[in-house]
Protein backbone atom coordinates (compact mmCIF):
# COMPACT_ATOMS: atom_id res chain seq x y z
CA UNK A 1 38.07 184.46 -22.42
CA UNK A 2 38.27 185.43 -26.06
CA UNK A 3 38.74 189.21 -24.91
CA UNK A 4 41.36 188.23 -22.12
CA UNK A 5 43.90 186.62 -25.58
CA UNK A 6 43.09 189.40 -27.46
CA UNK A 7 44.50 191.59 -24.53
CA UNK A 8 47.44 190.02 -24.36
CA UNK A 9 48.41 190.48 -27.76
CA UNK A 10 47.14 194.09 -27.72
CA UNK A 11 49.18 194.97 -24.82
CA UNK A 12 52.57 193.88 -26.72
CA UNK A 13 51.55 195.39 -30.06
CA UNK A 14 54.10 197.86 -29.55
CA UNK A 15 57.02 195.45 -30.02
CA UNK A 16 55.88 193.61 -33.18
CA UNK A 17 57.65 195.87 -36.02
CA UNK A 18 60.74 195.04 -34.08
CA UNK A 19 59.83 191.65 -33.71
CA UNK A 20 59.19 191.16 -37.25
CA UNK A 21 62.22 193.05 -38.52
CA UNK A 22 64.12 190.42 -36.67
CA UNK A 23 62.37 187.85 -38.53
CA UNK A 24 62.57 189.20 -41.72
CA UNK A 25 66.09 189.90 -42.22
CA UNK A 26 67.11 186.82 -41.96
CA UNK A 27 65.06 185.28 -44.58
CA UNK A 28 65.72 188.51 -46.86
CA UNK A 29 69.54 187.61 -46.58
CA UNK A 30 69.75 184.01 -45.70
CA UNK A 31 67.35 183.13 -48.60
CA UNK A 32 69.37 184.65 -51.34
CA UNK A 33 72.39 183.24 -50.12
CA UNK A 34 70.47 180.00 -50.13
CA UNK A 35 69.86 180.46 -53.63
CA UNK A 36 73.61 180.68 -54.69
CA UNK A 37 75.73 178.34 -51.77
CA UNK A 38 73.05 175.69 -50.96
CA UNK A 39 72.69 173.57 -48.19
CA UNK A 40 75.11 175.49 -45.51
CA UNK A 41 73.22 178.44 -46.03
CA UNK A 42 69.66 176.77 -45.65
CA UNK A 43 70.91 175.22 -42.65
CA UNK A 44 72.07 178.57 -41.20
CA UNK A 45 68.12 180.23 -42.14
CA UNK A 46 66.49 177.60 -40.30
CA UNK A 47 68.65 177.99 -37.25
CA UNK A 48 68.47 181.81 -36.66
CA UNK A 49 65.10 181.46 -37.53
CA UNK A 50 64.24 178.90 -35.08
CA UNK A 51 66.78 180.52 -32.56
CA UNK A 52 65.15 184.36 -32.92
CA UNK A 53 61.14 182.53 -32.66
CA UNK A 54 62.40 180.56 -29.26
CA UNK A 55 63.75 184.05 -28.21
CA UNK A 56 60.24 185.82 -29.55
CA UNK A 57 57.79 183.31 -27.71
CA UNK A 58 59.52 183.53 -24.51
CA UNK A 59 60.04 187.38 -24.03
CA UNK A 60 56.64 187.96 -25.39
CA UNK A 61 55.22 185.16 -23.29
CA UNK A 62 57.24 187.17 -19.81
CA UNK A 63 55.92 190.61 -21.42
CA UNK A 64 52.30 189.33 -21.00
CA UNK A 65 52.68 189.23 -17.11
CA UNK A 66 55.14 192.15 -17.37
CA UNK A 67 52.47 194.43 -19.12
CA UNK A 68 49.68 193.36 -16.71
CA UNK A 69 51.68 194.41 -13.60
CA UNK A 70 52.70 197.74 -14.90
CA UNK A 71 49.30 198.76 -15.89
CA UNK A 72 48.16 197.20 -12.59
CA UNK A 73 45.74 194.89 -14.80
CA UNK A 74 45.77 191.65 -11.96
CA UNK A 75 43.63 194.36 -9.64
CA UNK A 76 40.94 195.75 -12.81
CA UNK A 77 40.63 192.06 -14.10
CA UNK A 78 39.63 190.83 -10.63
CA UNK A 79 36.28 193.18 -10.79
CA UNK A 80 35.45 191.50 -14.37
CA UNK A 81 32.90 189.18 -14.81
CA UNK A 82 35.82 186.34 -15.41
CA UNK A 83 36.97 183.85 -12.89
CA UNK A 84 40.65 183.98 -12.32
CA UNK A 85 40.89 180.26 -13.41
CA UNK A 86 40.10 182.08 -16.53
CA UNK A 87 42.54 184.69 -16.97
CA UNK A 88 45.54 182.09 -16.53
CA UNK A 89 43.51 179.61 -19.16
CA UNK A 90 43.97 182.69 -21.52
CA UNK A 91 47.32 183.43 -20.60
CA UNK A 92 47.78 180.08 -21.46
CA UNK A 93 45.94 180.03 -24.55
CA UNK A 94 47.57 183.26 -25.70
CA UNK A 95 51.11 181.06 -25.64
CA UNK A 96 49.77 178.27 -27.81
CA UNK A 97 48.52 180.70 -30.31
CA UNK A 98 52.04 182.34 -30.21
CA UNK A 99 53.46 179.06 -30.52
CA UNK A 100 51.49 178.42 -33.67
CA UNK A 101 52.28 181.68 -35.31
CA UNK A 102 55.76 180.89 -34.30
CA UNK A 103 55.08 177.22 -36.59
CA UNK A 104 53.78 178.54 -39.16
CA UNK A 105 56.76 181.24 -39.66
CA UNK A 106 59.12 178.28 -39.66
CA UNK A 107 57.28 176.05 -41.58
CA UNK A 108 56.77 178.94 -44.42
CA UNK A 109 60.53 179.45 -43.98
CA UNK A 110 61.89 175.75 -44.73
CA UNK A 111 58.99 175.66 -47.80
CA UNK A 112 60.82 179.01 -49.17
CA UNK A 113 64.37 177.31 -48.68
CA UNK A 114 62.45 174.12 -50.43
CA UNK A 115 61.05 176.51 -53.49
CA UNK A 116 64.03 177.82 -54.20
CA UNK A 117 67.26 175.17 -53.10
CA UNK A 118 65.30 172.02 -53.50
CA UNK A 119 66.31 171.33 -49.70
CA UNK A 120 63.96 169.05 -47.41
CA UNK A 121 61.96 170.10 -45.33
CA UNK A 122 63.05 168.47 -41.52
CA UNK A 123 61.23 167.68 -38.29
CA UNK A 124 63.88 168.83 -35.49
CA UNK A 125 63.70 172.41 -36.38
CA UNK A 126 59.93 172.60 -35.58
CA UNK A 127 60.58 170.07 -32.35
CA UNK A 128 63.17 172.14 -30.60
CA UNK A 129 60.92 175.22 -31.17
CA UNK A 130 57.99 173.45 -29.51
CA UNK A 131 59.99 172.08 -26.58
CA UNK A 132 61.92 174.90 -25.77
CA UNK A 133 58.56 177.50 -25.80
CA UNK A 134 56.33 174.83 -23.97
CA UNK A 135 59.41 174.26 -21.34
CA UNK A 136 60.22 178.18 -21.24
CA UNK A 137 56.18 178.88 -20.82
CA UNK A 138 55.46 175.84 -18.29
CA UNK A 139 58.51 176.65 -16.56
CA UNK A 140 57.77 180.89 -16.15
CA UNK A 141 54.10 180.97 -15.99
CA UNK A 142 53.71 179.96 -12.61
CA UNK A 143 57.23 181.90 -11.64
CA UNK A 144 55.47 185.19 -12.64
CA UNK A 145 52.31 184.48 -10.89
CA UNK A 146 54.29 183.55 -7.74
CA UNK A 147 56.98 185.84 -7.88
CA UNK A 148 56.08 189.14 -10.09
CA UNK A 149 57.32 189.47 -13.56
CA UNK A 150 60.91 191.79 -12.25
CA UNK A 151 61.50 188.57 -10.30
CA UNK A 152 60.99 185.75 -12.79
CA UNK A 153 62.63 188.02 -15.48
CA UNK A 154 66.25 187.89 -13.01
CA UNK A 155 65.05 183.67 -12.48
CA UNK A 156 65.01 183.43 -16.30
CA UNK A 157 68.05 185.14 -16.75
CA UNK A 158 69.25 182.75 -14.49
CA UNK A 159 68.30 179.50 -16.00
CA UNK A 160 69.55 180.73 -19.41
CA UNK A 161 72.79 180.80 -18.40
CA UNK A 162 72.73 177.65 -16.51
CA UNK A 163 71.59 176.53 -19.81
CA UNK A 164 74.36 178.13 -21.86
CA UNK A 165 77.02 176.41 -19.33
CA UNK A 166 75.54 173.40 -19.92
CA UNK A 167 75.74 173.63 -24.05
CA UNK A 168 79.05 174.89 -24.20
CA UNK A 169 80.24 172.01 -21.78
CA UNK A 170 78.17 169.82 -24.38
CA UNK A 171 80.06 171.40 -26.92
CA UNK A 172 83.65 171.08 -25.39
CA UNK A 173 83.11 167.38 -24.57
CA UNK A 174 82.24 166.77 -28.06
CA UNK A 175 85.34 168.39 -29.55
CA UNK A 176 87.26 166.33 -27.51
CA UNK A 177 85.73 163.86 -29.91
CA UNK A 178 87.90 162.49 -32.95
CA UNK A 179 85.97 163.01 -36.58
CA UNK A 180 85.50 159.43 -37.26
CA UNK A 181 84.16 159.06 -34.08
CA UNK A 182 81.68 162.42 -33.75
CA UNK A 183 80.69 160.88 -37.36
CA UNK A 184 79.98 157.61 -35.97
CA UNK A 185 78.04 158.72 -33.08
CA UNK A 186 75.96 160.62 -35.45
CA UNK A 187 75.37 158.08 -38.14
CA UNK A 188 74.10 155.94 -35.01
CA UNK A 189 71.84 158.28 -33.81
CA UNK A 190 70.27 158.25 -37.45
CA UNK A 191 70.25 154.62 -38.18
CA UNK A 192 68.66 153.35 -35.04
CA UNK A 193 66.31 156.59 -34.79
CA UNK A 194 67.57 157.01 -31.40
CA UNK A 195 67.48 161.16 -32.09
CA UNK A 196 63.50 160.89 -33.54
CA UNK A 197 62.82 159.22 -30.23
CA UNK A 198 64.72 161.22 -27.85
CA UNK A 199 62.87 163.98 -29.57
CA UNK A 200 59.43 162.87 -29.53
CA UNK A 201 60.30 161.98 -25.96
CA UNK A 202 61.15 165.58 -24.96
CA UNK A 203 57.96 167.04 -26.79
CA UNK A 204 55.86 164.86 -25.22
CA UNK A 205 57.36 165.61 -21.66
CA UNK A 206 57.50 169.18 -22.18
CA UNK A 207 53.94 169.02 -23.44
CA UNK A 208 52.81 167.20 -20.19
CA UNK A 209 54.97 169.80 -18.46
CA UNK A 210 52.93 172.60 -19.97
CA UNK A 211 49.88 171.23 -19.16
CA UNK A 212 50.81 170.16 -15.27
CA UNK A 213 51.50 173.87 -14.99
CA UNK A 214 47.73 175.25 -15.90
CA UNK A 215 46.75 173.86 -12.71
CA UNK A 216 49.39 175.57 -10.60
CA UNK A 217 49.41 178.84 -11.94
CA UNK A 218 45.69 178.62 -11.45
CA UNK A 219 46.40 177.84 -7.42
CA UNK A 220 48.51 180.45 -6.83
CA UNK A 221 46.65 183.09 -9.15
CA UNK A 222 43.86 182.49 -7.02
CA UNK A 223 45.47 182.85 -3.63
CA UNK A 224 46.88 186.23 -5.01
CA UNK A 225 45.64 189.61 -3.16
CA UNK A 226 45.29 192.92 -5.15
């Protein structure tokens, strides 16, 4: 199963300079900035570079299936001396290990903006990244077995925008909001911890999502004819 991870990541080799340009710039800019302005600027690192690593982990994750059906991999693999419940564990595993990279960039990130601003480092950055690769990954796993990576690429496409409706109705409705009371609402959520539990909430369910979808992609991976 060890060969099947290293696969993946081989077959998607090609994209990492880009990938880590995209990382890199901001924390060449950002960080420098940082240095000078302070806290806005920290802020603004640690959300492109939590925004770009959800965006990473969830093309790469779609380019692992993508690869395998170009390359017509699904009908090789079969002949291996692997059970399919195997390949899909290592598809699987390959995400969490992209997921940890994808920590460990962030986390070396906020310690940099900590180094040199003095800023704290803070949980939400790290739990958003988490739920939204676990739910991405649960989610599009068993899509792409199902459907074919073409497919699940238009589905994703799909649910990102439904997403993107739904934030920028978020953010209209809370605009509509006076200052003292956006303020309020905020200073609530902090006091009461009512954010650190809808958080730790969310990771938990999108953890148990992640983990309910192993056994499905398994099922229909094995029902698959090449």
């Amino acid at each position: 199963m060890k060969g099947l991870i290293i696969k993946d990541f081989m077959a998607v080799r090609t994209a990492l300079p880009t990938l880590s340009v995209m990382l890199l710039l901001p924390l060449l800019i950002v960080i420098p900035m940082a240095a000078i302005s302070g806290g806005l600027a920290v802020q603004t690192l640690c959300v492109c570079v939590t925004a770009l690593l959800c965006i990473i982990n969830s093309v790469v994750g779609m380019s692992f299936g993508s690869y395998d059906e170009q390359c017509g991999w699904n009908t090789f693999g079969c002949a291996l001396p692997v059970s399919r419940a195997q390949t899909v564990l290592a598809r699987y595993g390959a995400g969490l290990l992209l997921l940890g990279a994808s920590l460990g960039i962030l986390l070396t990130a906020q310690i940099l903006c900590f180094i040199f601003t003095g800023e704290q480092i803070v949980w939400y950055y790290p739990a958003v990244l988490i739920i939204l690769t676990l739910l991405t990954e649960g989610v599009m796993t068993p899509v792409i077995y199902q459907f074919g990576a073409q497919i699940g690429g238009y589905i994703f496409a799909a649910l990102f925008m439904l997403a993107g409706i739904g934030g920028t109705a978020f953010r209209s409705r809370t605009l509509e909001m006076s200052d003292e009371a956006f303020d309020a609402m905020i200073e609530n959520g902090l006091q009461t911890h009512l954010f650190a539990k809808a958080a730790a909430l969310t990771v938990l369910g999108s953890m148990i999502l992640y983990v309910l979808s192993v056994p499905l992609s398994i099922h229909i991976f094995k029902k698959k004819e090449f």
